[in-house]
N, C-alpha and C. Protein backbone atom coordinates (compact mmCIF):
# COMPACT_ATOMS: atom_id res chain seq x y z
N UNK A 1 -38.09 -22.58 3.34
CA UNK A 1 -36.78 -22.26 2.83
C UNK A 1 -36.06 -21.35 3.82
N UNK A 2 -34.65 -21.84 3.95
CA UNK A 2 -34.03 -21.34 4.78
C UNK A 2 -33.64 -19.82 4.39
N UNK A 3 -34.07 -18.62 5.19
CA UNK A 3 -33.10 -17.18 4.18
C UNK A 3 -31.83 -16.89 4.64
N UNK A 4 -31.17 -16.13 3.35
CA UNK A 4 -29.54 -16.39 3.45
C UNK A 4 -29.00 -15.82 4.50
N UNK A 5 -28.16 -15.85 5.01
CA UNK A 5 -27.46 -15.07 6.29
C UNK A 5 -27.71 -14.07 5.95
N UNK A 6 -26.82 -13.05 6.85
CA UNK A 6 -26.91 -11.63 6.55
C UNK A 6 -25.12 -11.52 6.00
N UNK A 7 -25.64 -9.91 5.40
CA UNK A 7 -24.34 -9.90 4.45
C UNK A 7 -23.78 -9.24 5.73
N UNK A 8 -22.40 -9.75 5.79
CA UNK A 8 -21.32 -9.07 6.66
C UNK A 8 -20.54 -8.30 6.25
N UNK A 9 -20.34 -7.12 6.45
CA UNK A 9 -19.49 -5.80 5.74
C UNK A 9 -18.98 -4.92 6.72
N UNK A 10 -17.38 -5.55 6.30
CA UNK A 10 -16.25 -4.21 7.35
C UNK A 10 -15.73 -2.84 6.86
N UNK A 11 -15.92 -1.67 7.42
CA UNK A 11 -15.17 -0.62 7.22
C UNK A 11 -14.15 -0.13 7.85
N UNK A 12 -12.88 -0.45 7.45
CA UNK A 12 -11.53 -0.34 7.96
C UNK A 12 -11.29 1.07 7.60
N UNK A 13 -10.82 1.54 8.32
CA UNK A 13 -9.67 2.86 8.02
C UNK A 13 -8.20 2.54 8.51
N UNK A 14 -7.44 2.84 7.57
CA UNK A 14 -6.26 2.39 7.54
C UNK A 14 -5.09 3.93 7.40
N UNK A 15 -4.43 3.52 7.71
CA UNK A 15 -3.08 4.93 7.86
C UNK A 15 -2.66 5.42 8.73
N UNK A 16 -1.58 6.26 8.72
CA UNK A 16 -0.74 7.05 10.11
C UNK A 16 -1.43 8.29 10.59
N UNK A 17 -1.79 8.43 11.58
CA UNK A 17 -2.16 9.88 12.04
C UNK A 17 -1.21 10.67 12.51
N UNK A 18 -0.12 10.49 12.91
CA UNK A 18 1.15 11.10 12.16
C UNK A 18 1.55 11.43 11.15
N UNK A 19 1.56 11.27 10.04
CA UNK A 19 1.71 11.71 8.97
C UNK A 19 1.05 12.64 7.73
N UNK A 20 0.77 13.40 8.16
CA UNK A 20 -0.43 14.37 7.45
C UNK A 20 -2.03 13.54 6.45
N UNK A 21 -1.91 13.75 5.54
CA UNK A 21 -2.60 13.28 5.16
C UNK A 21 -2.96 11.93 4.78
N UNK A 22 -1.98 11.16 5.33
CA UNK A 22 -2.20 9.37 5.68
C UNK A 22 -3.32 9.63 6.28
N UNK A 23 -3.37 10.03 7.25
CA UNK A 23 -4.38 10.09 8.60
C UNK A 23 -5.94 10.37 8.03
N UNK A 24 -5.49 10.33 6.71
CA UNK A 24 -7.47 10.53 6.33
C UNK A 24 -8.53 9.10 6.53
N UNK A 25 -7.79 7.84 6.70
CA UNK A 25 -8.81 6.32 7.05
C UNK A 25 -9.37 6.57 8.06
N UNK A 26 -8.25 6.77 9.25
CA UNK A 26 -8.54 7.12 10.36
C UNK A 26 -9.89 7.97 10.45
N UNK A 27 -9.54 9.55 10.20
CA UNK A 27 -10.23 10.55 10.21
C UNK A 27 -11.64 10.37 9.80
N UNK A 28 -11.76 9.56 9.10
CA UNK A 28 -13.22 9.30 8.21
C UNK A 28 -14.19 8.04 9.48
N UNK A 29 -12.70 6.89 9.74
CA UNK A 29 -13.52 6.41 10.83
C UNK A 29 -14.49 6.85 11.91
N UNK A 30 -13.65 8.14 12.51
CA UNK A 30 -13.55 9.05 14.07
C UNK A 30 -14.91 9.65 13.36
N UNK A 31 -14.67 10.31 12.27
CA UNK A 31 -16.35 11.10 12.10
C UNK A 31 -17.53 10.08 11.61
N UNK A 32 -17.85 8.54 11.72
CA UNK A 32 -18.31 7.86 11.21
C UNK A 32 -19.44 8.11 13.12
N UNK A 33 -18.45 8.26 13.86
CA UNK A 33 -18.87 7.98 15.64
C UNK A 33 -20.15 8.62 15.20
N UNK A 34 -20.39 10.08 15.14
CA UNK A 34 -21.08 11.04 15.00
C UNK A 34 -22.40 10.88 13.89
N UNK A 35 -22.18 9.63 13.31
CA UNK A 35 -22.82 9.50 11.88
C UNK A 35 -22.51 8.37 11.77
N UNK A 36 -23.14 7.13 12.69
CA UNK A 36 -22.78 5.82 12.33
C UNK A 36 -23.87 5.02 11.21
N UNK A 37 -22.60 4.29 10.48
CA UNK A 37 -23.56 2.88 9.81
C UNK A 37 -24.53 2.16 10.02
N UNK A 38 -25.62 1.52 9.44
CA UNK A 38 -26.22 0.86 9.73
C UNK A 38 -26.17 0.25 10.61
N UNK A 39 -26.26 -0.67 11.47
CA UNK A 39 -26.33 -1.97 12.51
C UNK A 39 -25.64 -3.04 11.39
N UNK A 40 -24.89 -3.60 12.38
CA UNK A 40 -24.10 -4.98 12.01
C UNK A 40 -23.01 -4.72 10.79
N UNK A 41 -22.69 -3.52 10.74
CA UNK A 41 -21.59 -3.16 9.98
C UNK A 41 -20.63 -2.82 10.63
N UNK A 42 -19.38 -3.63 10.65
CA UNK A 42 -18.40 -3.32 11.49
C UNK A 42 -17.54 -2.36 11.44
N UNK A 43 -17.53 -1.23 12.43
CA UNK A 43 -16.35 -0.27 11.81
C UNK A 43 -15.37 -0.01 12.62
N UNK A 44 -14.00 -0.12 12.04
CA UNK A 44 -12.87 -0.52 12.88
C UNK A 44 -11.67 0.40 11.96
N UNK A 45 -10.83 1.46 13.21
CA UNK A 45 -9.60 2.14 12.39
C UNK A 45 -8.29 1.12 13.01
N UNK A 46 -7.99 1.18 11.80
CA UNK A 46 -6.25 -0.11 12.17
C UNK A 46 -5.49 1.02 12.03
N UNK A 47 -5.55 1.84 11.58
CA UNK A 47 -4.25 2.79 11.64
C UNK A 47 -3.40 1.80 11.21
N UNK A 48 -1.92 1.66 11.70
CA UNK A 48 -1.04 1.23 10.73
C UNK A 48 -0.92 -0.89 10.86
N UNK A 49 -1.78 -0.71 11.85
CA UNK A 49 -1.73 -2.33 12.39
C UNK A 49 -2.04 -3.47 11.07
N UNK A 50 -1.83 -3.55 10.39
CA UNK A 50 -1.71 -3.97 9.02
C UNK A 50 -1.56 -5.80 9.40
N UNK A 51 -1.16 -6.43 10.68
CA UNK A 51 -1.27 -7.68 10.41
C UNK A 51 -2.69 -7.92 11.28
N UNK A 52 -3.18 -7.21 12.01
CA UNK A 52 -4.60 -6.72 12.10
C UNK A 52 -5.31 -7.12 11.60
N UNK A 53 -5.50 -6.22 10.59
CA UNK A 53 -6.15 -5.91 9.31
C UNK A 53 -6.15 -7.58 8.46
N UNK A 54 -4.86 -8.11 8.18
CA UNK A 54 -4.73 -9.14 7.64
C UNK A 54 -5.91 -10.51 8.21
N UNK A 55 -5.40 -10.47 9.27
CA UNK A 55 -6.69 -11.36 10.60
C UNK A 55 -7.78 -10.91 10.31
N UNK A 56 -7.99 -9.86 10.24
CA UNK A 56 -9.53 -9.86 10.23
C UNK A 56 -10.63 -10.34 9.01
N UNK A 57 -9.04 -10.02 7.57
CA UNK A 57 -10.41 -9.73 6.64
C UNK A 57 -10.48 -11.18 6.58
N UNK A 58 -9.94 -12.55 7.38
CA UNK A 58 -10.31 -13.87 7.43
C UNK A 58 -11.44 -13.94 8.36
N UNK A 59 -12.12 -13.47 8.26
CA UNK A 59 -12.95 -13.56 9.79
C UNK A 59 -14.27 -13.60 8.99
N UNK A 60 -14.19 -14.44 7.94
CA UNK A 60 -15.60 -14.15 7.09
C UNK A 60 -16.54 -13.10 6.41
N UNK A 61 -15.58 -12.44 6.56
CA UNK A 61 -16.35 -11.03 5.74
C UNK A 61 -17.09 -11.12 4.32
N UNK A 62 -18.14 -10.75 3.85
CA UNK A 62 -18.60 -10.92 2.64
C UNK A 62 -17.86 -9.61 1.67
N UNK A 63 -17.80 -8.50 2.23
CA UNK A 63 -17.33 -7.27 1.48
C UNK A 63 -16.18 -6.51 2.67
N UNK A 64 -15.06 -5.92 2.06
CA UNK A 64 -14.79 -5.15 3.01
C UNK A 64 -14.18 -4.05 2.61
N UNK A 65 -14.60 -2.23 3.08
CA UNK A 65 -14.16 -1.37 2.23
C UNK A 65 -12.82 -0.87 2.76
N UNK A 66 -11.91 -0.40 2.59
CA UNK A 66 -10.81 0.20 3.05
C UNK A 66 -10.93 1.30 2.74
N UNK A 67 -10.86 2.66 3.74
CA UNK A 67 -10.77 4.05 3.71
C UNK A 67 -9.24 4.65 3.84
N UNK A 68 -8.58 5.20 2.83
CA UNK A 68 -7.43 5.24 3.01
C UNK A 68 -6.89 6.67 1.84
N UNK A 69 -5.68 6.98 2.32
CA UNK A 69 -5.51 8.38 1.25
C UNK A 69 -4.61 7.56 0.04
N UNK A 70 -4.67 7.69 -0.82
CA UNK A 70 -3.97 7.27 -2.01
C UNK A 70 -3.66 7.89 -3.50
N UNK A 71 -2.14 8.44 -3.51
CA UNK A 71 -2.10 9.22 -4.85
C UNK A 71 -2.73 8.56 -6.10
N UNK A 72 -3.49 9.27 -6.63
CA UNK A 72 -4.40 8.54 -7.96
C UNK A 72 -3.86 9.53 -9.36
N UNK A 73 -3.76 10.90 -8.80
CA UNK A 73 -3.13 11.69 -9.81
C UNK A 73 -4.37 12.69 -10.25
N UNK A 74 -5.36 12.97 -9.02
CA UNK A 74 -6.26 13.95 -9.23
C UNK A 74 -5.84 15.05 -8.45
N UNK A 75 -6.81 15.85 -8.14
CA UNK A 75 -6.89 16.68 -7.92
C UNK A 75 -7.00 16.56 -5.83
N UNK A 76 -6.04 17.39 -4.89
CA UNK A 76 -6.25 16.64 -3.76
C UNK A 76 -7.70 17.20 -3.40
N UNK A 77 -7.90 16.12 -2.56
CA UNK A 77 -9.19 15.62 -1.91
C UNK A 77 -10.67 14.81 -2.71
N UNK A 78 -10.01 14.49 -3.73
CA UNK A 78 -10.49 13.64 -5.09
C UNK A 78 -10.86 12.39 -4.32
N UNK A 79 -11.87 12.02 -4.22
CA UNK A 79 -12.23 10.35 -3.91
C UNK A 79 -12.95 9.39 -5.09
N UNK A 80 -11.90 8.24 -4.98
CA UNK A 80 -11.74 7.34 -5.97
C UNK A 80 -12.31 6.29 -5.45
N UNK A 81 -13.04 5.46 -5.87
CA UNK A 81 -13.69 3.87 -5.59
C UNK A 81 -12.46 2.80 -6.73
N UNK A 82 -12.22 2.15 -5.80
CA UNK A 82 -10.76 1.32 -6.24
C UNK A 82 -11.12 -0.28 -5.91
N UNK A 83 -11.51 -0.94 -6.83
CA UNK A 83 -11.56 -2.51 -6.46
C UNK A 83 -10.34 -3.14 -6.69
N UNK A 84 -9.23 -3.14 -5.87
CA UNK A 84 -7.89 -3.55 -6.36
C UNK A 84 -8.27 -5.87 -6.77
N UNK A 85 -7.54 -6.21 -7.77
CA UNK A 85 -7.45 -7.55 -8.20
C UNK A 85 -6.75 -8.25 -6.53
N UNK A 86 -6.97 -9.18 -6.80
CA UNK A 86 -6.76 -9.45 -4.74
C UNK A 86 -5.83 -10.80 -5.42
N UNK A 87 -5.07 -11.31 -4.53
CA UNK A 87 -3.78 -12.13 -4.86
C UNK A 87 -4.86 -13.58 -4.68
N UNK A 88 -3.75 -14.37 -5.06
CA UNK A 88 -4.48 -16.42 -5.10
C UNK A 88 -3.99 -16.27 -3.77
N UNK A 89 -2.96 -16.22 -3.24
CA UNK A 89 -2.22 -16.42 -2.00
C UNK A 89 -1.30 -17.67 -2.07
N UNK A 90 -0.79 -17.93 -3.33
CA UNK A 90 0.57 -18.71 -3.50
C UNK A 90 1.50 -18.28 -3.55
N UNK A 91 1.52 -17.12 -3.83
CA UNK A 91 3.34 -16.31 -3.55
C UNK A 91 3.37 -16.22 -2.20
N UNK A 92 4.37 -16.13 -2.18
CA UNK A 92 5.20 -16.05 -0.63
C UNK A 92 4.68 -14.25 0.14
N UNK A 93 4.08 -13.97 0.92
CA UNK A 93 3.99 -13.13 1.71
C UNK A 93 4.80 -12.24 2.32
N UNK A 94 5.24 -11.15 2.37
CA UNK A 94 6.21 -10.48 3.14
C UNK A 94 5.43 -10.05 4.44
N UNK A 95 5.82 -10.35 5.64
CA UNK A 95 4.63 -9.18 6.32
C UNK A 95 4.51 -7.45 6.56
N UNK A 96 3.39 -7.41 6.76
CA UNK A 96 3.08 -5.97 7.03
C UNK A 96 4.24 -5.46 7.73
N UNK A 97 5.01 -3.62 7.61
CA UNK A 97 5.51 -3.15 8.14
C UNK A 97 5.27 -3.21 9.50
N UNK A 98 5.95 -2.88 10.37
CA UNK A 98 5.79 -2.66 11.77
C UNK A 98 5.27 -1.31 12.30
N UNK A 99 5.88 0.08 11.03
CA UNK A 99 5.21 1.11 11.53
C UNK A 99 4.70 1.34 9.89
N UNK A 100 4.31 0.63 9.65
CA UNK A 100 3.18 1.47 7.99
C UNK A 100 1.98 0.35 8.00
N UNK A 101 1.23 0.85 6.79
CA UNK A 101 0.32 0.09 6.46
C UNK A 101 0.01 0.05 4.98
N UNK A 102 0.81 -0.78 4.55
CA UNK A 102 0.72 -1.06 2.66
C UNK A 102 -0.74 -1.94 2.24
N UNK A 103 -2.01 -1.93 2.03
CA UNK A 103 -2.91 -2.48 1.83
C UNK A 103 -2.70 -3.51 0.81
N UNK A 104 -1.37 -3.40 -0.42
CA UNK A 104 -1.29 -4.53 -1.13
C UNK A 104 -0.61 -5.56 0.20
N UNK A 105 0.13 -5.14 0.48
CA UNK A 105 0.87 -6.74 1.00
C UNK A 105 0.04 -6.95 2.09
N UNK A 106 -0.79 -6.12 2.89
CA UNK A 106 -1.82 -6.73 3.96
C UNK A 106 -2.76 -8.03 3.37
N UNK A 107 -3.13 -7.42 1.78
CA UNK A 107 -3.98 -8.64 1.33
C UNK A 107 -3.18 -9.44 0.79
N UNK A 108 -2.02 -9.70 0.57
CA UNK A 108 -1.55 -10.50 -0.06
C UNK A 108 -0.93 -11.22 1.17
N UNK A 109 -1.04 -11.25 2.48
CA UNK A 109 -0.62 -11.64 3.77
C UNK A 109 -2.32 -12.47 3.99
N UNK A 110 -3.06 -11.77 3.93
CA UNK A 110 -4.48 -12.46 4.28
C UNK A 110 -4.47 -13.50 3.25
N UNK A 111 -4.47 -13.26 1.77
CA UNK A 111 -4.25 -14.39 1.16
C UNK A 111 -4.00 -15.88 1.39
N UNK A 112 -2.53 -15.26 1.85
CA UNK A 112 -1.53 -16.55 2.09
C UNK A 112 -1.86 -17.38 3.42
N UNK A 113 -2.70 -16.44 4.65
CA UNK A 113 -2.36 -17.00 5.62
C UNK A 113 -4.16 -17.78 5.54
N UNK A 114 -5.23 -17.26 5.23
CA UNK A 114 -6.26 -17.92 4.52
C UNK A 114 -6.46 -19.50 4.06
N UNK A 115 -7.58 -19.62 4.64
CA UNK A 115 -8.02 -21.25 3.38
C UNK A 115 -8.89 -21.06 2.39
N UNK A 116 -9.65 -19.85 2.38
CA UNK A 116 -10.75 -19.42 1.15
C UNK A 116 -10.35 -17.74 0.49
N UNK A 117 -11.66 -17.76 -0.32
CA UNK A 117 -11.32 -16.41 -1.11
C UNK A 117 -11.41 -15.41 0.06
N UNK A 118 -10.54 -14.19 -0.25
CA UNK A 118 -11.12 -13.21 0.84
C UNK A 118 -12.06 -12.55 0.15
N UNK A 119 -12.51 -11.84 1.14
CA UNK A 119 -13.82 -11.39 0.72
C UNK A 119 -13.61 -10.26 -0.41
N UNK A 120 -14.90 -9.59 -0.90
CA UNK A 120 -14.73 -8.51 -1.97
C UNK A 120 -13.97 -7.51 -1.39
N UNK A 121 -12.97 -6.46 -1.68
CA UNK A 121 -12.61 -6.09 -1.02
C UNK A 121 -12.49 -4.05 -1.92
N UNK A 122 -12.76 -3.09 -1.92
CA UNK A 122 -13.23 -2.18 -2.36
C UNK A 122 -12.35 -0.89 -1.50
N UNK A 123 -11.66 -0.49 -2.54
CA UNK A 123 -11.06 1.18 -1.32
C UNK A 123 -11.29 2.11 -1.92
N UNK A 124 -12.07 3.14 -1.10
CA UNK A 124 -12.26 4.50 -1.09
C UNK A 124 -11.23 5.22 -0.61
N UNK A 125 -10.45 5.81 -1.96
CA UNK A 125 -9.35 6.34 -1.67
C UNK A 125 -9.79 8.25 -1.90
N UNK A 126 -8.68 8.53 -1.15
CA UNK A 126 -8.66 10.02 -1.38
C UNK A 126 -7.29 10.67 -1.32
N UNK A 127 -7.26 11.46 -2.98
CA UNK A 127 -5.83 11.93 -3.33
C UNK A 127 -5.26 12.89 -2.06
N UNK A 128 -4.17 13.04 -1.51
CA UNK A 128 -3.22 13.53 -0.44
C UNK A 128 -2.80 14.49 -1.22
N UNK A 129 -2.76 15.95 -0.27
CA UNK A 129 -2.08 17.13 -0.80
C UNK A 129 -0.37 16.92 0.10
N UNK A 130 -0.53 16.67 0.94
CA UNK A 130 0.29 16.32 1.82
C UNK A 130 1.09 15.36 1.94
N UNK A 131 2.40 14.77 1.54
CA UNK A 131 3.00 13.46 2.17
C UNK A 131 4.46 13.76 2.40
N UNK A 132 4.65 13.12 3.36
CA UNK A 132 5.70 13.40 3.98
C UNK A 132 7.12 12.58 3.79
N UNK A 133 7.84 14.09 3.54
CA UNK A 133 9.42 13.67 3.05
C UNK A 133 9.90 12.28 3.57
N UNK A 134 10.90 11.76 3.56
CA UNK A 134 11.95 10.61 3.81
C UNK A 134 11.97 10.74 5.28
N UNK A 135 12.53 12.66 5.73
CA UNK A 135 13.05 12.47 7.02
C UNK A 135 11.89 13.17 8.05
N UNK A 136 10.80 13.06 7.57
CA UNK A 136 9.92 13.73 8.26
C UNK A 136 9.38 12.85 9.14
N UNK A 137 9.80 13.01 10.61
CA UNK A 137 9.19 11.68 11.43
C UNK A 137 7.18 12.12 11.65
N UNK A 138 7.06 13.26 11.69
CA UNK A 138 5.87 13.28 12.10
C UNK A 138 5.51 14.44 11.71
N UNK A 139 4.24 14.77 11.13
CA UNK A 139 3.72 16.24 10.43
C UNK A 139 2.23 15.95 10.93
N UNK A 140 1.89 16.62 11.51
CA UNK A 140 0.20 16.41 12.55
C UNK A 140 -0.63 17.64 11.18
N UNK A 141 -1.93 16.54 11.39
CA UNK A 141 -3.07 17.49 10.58
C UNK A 141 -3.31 17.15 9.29
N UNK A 142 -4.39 17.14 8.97
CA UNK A 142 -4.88 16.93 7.23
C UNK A 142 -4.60 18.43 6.55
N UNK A 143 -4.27 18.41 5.37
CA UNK A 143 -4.26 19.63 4.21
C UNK A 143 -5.74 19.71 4.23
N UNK A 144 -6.08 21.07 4.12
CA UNK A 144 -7.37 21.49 4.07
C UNK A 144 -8.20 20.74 2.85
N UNK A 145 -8.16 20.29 1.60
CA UNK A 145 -8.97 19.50 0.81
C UNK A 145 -9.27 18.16 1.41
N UNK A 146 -8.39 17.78 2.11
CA UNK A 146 -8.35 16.36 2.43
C UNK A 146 -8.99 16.41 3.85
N UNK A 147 -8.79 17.68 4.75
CA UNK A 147 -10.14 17.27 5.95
C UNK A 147 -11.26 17.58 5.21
N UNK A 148 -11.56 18.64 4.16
CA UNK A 148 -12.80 18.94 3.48
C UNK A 148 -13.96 16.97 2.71
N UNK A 149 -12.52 16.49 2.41
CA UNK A 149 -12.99 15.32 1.73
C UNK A 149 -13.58 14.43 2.62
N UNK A 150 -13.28 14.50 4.39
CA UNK A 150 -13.61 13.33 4.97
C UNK A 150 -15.31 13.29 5.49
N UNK A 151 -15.89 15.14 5.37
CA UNK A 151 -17.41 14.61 5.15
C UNK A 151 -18.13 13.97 3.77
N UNK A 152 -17.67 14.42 3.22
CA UNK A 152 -17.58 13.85 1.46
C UNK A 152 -17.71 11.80 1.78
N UNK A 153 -16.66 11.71 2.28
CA UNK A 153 -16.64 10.30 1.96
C UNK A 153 -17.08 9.77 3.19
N UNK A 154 -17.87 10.62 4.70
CA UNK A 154 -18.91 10.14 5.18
C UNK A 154 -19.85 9.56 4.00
N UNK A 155 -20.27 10.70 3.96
CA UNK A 155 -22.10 10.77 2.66
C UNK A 155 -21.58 9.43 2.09
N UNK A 156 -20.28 9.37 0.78
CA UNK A 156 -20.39 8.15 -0.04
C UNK A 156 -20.26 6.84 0.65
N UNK A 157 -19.79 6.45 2.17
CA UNK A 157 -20.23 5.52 2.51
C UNK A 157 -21.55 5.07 2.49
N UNK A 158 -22.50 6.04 3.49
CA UNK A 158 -23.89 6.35 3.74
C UNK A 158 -24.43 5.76 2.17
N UNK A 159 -24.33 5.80 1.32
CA UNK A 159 -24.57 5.59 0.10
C UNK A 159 -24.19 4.23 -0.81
N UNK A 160 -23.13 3.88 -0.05
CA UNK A 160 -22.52 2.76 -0.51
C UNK A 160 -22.95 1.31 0.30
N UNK A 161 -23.14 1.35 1.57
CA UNK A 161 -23.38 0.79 2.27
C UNK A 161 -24.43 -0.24 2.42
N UNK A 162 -25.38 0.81 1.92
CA UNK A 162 -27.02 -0.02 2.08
C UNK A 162 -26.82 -0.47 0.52
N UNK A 163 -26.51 0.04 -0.38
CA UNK A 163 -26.30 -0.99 -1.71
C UNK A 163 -25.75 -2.06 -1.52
N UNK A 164 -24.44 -2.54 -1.05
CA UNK A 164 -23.43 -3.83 -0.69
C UNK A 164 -23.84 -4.57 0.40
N UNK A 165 -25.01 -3.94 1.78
CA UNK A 165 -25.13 -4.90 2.54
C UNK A 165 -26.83 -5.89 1.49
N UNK A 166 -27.38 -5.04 0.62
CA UNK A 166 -28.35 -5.31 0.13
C UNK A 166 -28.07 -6.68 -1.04
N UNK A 167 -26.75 -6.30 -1.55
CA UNK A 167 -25.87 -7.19 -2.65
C UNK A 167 -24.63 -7.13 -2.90
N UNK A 168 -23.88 -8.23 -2.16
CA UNK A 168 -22.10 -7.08 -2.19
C UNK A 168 -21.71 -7.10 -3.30
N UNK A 169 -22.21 -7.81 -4.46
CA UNK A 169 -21.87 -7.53 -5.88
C UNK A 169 -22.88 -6.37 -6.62
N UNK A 170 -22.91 -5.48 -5.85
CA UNK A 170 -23.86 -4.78 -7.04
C UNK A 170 -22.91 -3.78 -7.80
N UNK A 171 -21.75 -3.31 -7.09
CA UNK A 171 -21.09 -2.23 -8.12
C UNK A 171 -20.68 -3.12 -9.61
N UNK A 172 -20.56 -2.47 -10.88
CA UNK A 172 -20.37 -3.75 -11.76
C UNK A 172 -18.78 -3.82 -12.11
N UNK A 173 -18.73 -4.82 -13.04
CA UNK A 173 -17.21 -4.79 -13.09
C UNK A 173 -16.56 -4.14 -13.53
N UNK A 174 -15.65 -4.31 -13.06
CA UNK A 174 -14.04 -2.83 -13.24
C UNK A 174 -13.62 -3.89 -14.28
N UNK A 175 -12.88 -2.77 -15.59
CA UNK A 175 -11.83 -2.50 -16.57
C UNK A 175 -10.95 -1.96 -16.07
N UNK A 176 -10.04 -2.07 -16.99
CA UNK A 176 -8.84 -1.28 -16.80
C UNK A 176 -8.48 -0.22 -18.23
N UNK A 177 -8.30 0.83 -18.21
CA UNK A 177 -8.02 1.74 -16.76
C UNK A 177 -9.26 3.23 -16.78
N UNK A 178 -10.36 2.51 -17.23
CA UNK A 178 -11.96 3.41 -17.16
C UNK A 178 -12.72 2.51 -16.60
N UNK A 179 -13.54 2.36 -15.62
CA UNK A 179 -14.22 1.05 -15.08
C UNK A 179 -15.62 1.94 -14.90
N UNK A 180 -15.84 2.97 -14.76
CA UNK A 180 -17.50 3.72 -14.50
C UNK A 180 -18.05 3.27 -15.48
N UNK A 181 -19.27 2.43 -14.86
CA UNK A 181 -20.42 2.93 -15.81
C UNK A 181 -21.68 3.68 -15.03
N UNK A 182 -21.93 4.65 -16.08
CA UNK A 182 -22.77 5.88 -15.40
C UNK A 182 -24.01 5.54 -14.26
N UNK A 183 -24.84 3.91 -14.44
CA UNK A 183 -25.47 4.48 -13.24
C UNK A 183 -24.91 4.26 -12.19
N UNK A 184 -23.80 3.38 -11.43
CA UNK A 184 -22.91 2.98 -10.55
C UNK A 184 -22.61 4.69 -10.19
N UNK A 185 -21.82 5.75 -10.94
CA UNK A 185 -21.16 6.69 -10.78
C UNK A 185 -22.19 7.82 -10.11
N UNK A 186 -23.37 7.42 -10.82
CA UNK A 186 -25.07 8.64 -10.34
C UNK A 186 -25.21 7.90 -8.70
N UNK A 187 -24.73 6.88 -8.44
CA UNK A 187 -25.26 6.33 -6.84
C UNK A 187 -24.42 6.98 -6.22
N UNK A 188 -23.44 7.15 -6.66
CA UNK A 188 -21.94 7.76 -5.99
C UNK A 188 -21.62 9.49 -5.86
N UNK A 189 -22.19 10.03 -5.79
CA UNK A 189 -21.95 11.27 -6.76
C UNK A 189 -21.19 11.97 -6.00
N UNK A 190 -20.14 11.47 -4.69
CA UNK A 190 -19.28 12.11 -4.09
C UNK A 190 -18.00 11.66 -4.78
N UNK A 191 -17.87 10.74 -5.76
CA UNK A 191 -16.60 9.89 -6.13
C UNK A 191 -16.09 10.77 -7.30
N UNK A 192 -14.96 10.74 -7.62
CA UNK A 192 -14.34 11.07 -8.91
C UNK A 192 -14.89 11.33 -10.16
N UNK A 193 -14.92 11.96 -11.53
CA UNK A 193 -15.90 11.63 -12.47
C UNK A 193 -15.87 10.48 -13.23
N UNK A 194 -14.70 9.45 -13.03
CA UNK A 194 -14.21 9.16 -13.54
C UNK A 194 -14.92 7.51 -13.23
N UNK A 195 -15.25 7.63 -11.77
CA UNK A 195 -16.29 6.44 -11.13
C UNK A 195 -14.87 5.35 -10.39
N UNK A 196 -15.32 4.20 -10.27
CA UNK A 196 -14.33 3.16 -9.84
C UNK A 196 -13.25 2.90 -10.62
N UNK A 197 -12.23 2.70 -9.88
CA UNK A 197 -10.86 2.12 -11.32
C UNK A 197 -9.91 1.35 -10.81
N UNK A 198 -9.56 0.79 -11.50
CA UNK A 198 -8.43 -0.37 -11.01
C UNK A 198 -7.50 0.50 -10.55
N UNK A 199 -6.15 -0.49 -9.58
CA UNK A 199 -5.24 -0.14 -9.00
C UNK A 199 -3.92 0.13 -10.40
């Protein structure tokens, strides 16, 4: 009997490093150097390159996590496990900004431009103390919770990792709008109390 491939699993960091606490995907990537993943886990920061990002997650991926800052409405430097619902890819596509990186319309761009499902796709978000006004072209540096969070969500990769390359379905399924169930949340114990939750 033939054994199954190996599971393929990307870790994207996504956001502006210009912009204060956008810059946490990034940031989490850069300290990943120091503290890398397993073997054959791909880890790649797109920063704002969002049609990138779109290309890639066609590239056969079985799982892919997105590291990114995202208001959730905790407390900043709060990290949330987020399985957002992923599009069919029959609506019409807008593309990715030129200077941002919106992770809904990136997947809803991979979708469309796709012939199969994309892969599972999972973001480790972390609440922003920091975001920047309308006219703020550029604000350098993380708010102190949010560089505090990016060894934090080293460890919960480290943790997450060897579970999903082992079974990329092992976290279980998300509800809306409580999706933890406690032993998923005990594997995690850098995440929110609240565990994984829909977008």
């Amino acid at each position: 009997m033939t054994p199954p491939p190996p599971t393929r699993l990307l870790v994207a960091g996504v956001g502006n490093i210009f912009l204060a606490d956008d810059a946490f995907g990034p940031e989490v990537i850069r300290a990943l150097d120091s503290r890398p993943l397993p073997a054959g886990v791909r880890v790649r920061d797109f920063g704002i390159r969002g049609l990138d990002l779109a290309y890639t997650l066609l590239d056969g991926y079985d799982t892919a996590v997105l590291v990114d800052a995202a208001p959730r409405g905790h407390q900043p430097g709060t990290l949330s496990l987020i399985e957002p619902e992923l599009p069919d890819g029959t609506a019409a596509a807008a593309p990715p900004e030129a200077h941002g990186m919106d992770p809904a319309k990136v997947l809803a761009l991979a979708a469309h431009l796709g012939d199969g499902p994309l892969p599972r796709v999972l973001v480790l978000a972390c609440e922003p103390q920091v975001r920047p006004r309308g006219d703020e072209d550029v604000v350098a540096g993380l708010s102190a919770p949010v560089r505090e969070a990016v060894d934090r969500a080293v460890e919960a990769l480290h943790t997450m990792v060897p579970v999903l390359l082992s079974d990329p379905a092992a976290t279980p399924p998300l509800g809306h709008p409580k999706e933890s169930a406690q032993p998923h949340t005990a594997r995690l114990p850098y995440l929110a109390a609240d565990g994984p939750e829909d977008p």
